[in-house]
Structure formats: structure tokens, C-alpha cells
Protein backbone atom coordinates (compact mmCIF):
# COMPACT_ATOMS: atom_id res chain seq x y z
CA UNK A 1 -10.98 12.76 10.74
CA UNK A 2 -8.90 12.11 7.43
CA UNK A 3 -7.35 8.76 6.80
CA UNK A 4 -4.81 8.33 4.52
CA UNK A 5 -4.16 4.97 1.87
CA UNK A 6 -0.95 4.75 0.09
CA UNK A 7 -1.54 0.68 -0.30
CA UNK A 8 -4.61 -1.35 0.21
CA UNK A 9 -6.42 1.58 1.52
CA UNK A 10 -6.39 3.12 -1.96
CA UNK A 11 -8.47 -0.25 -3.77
CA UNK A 12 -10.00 -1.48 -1.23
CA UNK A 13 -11.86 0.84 0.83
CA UNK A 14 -14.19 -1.09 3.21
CA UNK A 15 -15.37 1.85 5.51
CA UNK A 16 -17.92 4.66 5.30
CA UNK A 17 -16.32 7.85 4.53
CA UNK A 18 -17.98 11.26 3.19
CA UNK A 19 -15.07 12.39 0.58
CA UNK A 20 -11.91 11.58 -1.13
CA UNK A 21 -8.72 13.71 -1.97
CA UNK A 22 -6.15 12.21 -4.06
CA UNK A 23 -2.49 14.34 -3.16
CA UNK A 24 0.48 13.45 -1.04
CA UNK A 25 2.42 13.74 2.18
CA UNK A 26 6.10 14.43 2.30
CA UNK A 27 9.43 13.04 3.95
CA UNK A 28 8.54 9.43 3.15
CA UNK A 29 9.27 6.50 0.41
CA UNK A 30 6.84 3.72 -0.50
CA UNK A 31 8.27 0.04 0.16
CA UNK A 32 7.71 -3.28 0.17
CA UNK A 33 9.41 -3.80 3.44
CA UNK A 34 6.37 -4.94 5.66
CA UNK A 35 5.40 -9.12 6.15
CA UNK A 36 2.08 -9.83 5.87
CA UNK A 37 1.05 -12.89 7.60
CA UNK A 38 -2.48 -12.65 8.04
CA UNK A 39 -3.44 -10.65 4.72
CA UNK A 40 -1.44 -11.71 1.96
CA UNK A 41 0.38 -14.64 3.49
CA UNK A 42 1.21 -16.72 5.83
CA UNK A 43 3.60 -17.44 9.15
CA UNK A 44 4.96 -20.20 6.49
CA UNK A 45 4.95 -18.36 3.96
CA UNK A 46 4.51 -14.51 4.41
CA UNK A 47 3.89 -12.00 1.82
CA UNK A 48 5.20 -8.42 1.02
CA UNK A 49 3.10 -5.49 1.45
CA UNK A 50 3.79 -1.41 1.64
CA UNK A 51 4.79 0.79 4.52
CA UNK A 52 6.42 3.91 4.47
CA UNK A 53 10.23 4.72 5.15
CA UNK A 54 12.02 7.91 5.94
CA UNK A 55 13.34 9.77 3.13
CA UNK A 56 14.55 12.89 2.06
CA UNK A 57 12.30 15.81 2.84
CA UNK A 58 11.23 16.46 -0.74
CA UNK A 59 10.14 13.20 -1.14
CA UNK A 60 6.23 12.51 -2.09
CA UNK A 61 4.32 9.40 -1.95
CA UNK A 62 0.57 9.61 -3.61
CA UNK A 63 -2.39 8.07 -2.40
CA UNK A 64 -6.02 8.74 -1.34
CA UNK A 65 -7.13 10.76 1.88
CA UNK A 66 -10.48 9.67 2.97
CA UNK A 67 -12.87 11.77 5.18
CA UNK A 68 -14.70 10.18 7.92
CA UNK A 69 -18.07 11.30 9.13
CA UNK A 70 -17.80 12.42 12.95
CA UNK A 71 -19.96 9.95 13.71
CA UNK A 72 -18.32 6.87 12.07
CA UNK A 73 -14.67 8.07 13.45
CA UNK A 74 -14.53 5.10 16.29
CA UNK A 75 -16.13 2.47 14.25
CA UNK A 76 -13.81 3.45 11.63
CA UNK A 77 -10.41 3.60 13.87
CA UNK A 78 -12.04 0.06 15.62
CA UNK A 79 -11.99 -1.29 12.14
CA UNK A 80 -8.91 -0.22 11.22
CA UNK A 81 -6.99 -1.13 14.52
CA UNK A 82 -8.04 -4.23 13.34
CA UNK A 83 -7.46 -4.36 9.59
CA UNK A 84 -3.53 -2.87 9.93
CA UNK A 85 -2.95 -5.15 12.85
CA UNK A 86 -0.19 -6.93 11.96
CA UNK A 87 2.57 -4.18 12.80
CA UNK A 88 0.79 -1.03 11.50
CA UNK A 89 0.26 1.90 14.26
CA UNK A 90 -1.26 5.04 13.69
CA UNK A 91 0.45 8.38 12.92
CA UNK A 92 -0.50 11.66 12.24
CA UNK A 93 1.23 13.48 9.30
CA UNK A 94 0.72 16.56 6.94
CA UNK A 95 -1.73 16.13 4.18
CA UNK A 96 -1.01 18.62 0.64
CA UNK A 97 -3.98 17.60 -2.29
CA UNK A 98 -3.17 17.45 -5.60
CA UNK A 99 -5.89 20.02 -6.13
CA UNK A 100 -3.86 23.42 -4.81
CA UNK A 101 -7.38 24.90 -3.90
CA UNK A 102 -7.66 22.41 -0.95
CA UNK A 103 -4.82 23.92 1.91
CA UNK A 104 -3.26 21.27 3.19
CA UNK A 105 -4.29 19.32 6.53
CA UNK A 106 -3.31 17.12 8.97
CA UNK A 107 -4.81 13.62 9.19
CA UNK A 108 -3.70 9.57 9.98
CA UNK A 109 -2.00 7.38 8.52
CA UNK A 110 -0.84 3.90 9.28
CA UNK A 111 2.57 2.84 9.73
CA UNK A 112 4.44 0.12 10.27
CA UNK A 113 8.15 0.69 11.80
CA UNK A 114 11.10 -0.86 11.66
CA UNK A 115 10.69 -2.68 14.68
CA UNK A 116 7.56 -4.54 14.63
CA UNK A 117 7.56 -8.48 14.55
CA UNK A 118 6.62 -7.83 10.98
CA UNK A 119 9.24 -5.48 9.63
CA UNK A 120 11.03 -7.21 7.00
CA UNK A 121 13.11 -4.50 5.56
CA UNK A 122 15.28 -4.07 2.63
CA UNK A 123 15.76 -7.41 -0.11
CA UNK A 124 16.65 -7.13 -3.37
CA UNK A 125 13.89 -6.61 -5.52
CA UNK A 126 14.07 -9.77 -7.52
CA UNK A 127 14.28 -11.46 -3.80
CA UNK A 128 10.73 -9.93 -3.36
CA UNK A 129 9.37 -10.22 -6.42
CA UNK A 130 9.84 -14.18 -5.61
CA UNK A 131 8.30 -14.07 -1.88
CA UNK A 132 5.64 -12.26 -3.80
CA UNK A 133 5.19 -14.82 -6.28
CA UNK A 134 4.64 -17.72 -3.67
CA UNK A 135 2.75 -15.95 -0.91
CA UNK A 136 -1.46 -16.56 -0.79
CA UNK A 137 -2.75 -15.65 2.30
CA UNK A 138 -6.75 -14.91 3.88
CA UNK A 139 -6.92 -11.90 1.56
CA UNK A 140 -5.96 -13.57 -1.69
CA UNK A 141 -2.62 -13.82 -3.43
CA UNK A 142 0.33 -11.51 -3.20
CA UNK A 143 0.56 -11.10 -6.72
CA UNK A 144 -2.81 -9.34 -6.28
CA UNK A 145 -1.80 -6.55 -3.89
CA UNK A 146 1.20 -5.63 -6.10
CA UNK A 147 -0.93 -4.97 -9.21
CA UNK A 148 -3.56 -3.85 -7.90
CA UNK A 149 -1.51 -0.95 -6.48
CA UNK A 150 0.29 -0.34 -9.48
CA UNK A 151 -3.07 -0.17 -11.08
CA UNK A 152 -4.61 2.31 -9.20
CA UNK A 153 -1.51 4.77 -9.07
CA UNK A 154 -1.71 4.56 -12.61
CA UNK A 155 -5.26 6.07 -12.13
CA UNK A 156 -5.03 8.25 -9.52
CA UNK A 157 -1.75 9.48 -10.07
CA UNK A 158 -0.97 9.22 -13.80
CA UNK A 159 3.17 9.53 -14.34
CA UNK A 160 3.52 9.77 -10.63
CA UNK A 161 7.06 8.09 -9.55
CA UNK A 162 7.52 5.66 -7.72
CA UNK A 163 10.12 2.99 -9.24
CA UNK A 164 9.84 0.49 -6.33
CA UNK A 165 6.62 0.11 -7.32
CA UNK A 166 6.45 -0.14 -10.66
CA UNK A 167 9.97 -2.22 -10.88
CA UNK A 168 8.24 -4.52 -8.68
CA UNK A 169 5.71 -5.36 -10.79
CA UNK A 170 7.57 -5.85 -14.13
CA UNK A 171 9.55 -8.69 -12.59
CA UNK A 172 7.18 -9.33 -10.47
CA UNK A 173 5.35 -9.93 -14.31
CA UNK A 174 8.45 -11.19 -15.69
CA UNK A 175 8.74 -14.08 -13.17
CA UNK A 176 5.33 -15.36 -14.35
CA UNK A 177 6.07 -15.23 -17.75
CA UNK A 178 9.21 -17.38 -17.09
CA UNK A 179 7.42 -19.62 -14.75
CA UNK A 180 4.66 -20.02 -16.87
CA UNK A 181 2.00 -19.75 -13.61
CA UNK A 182 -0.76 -17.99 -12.71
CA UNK A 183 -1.99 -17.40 -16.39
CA UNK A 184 -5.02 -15.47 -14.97
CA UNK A 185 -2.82 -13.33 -12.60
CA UNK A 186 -0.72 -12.57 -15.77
CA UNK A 187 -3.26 -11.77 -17.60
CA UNK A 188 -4.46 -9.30 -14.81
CA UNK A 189 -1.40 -7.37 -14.10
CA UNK A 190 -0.66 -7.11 -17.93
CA UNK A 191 -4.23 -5.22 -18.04
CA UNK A 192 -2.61 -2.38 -16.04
């Protein structure tokens, strides 16, 4: 069994798996379109983490494909079941590495959909880059998810696109330079 992590998955990896492929699937777009209530916020005050969207055929988005033994597989899908509770479900989609001597394969993904209690859709991106701002949940702060993503695109996938993303975080960045908070987070996401 392959899992794929185009968010969290990608940074924080806290299952046993055998191998790693860094490539792509196809037919999808990376957003911050997904509440997170139990993770990175709150009922109050929920954050904004990734899911996947429908896009145009051609379109890519990069992340990490993780092999699981045979013999962790249900631990694995018990843990993460659990993990991607809050309106992720599992899919199965095509698989292409960026190394072309791998052919490509199908494996799982999680995704949330559009009609999930936590589906929060489409905001402007300064809109999100203020929920984003103000949302600390169980897992840590908000601000944390967004540039630690960033981050590890940038080394995983060096000059891969993905403008939601990386618009995000600048004014994500550029609110807490105005704002004047979170001097550490600052700090952190400038690092990147």
C-alpha cells in the first residue's frame, strides 16, 4: 500500500513506512479550503488546512508517496482514519514519480470533499491568511501548518508551482509583520 501527503503528511510523518517517492498525481489543485477544528483550530475558532480540488487534467500537485509494509497496512489505515478525521475520506488515484524510472502506480490519498461538515471552500486569500493568523488548535498554531508546507515543497519540489501556496504564506508573513505578533513564528516562516 502507497499513501500519498500533499499537506501534513509530507512533515509530519508519524507512521512506519518502508520507502518514499517524491512525484505527483494529476487532475487536482492544492487549497486551503478545508476547516480544521481539531488539528489546527478550533469549533470557535477553526483553522485552514489543504485538500485537493478538481482541476484541469494537466494539473499537478507534488508531494510524498509513502510505502507501507504489508504488515503495518491496517495499523496504518486505523491511524490514519483517525488522524484525517475531520472530513478527509480515502481515495485511490494515479501515482507518476518525479524519478521517470519508477512507472507510475496507483495508491491512497485522503480527501476531503466539498460536502463534509468541514468544507469551507473558496475566501479570498487575505480572508484566509487572517483565519490563519488567529487559529491555534491541539496540533499547534495555524501559522505553523502553512510554513511548514511551504517549507518542505521548497525541498522536495524546488520551483514547483503552486501560487496558493506560496501567496498564502507571504501575506500570511506580511500580516505578522504589520501586526507585529508572533515574533518567533515570523522568524520561522522567514527561514523558508
Amino acid at each position: 500500500m502507497w499513501v500519498f501527503g500533499y499537506g501534513s503528511l509530507m512533515w509530519k510523518v508519524d507512521f512506519p513506512y518502508v520507502e518514499k517517492v517524491i512525484g505527483y498525481i494529476k487532475g487536482y489543485e492544492r487549497r486551503f479550503y478545508q476547516h480544521s477544528t481539531d488539528h489546527r483550530g478550533t469549533p470557535e475558532y477553526p483553522g485552514r488546512v489543504v485538500t485537493l480540488i478538481p482541476a484541469q487534467e494537466d494539473s499537478k500537485v507534488y508531494g510524498i508517496a509513502y510505502r507501507i509494509n504489508d504488515c503495518d497496512v491496517e495499523t496504518v489505515i486505523a491511524h490514519l482514519d483517525y488522524r484525517e478525521k475531520g472530513g478527509y475520506e480515502r481515495k485511490s488515484v494515479r501515482f507518476y514519480p518525479n524519478d521517470e524510472s519508477i512507472k507510475p502506480f496507483d495508491m491512497t490519498i485522503y480527501l476531503a470533499s466539498h460536502d463534509n461538515p468541514n468544507y469551507a471552500g473558496h475566501a479570498d486569500l487575505d480572508d484566509i491568511a487572517r483565519q490563519v493568523v488567529k487559529s491555534i488548535g491541539p496540533s499547534g498554531p495555524n501559522i505553523d501548518y502553512v510554513c511548514n508546507l511551504a517549507k518542505i515543497m521548497r525541498e522536495v519540489v524546488p520551483g514547483a508551482k503552486d501560487d496558493h501556496l506560496f501567496d498564502l504564506e507571504a501575506e500570511v508573513i506580511k500580516l505578522l509583520k504589520q501586526n507585529n505578533i508572533f515574533k518567533e513564528k515570523l522568524d520561522n516562516c522567514e527561514k523558508n
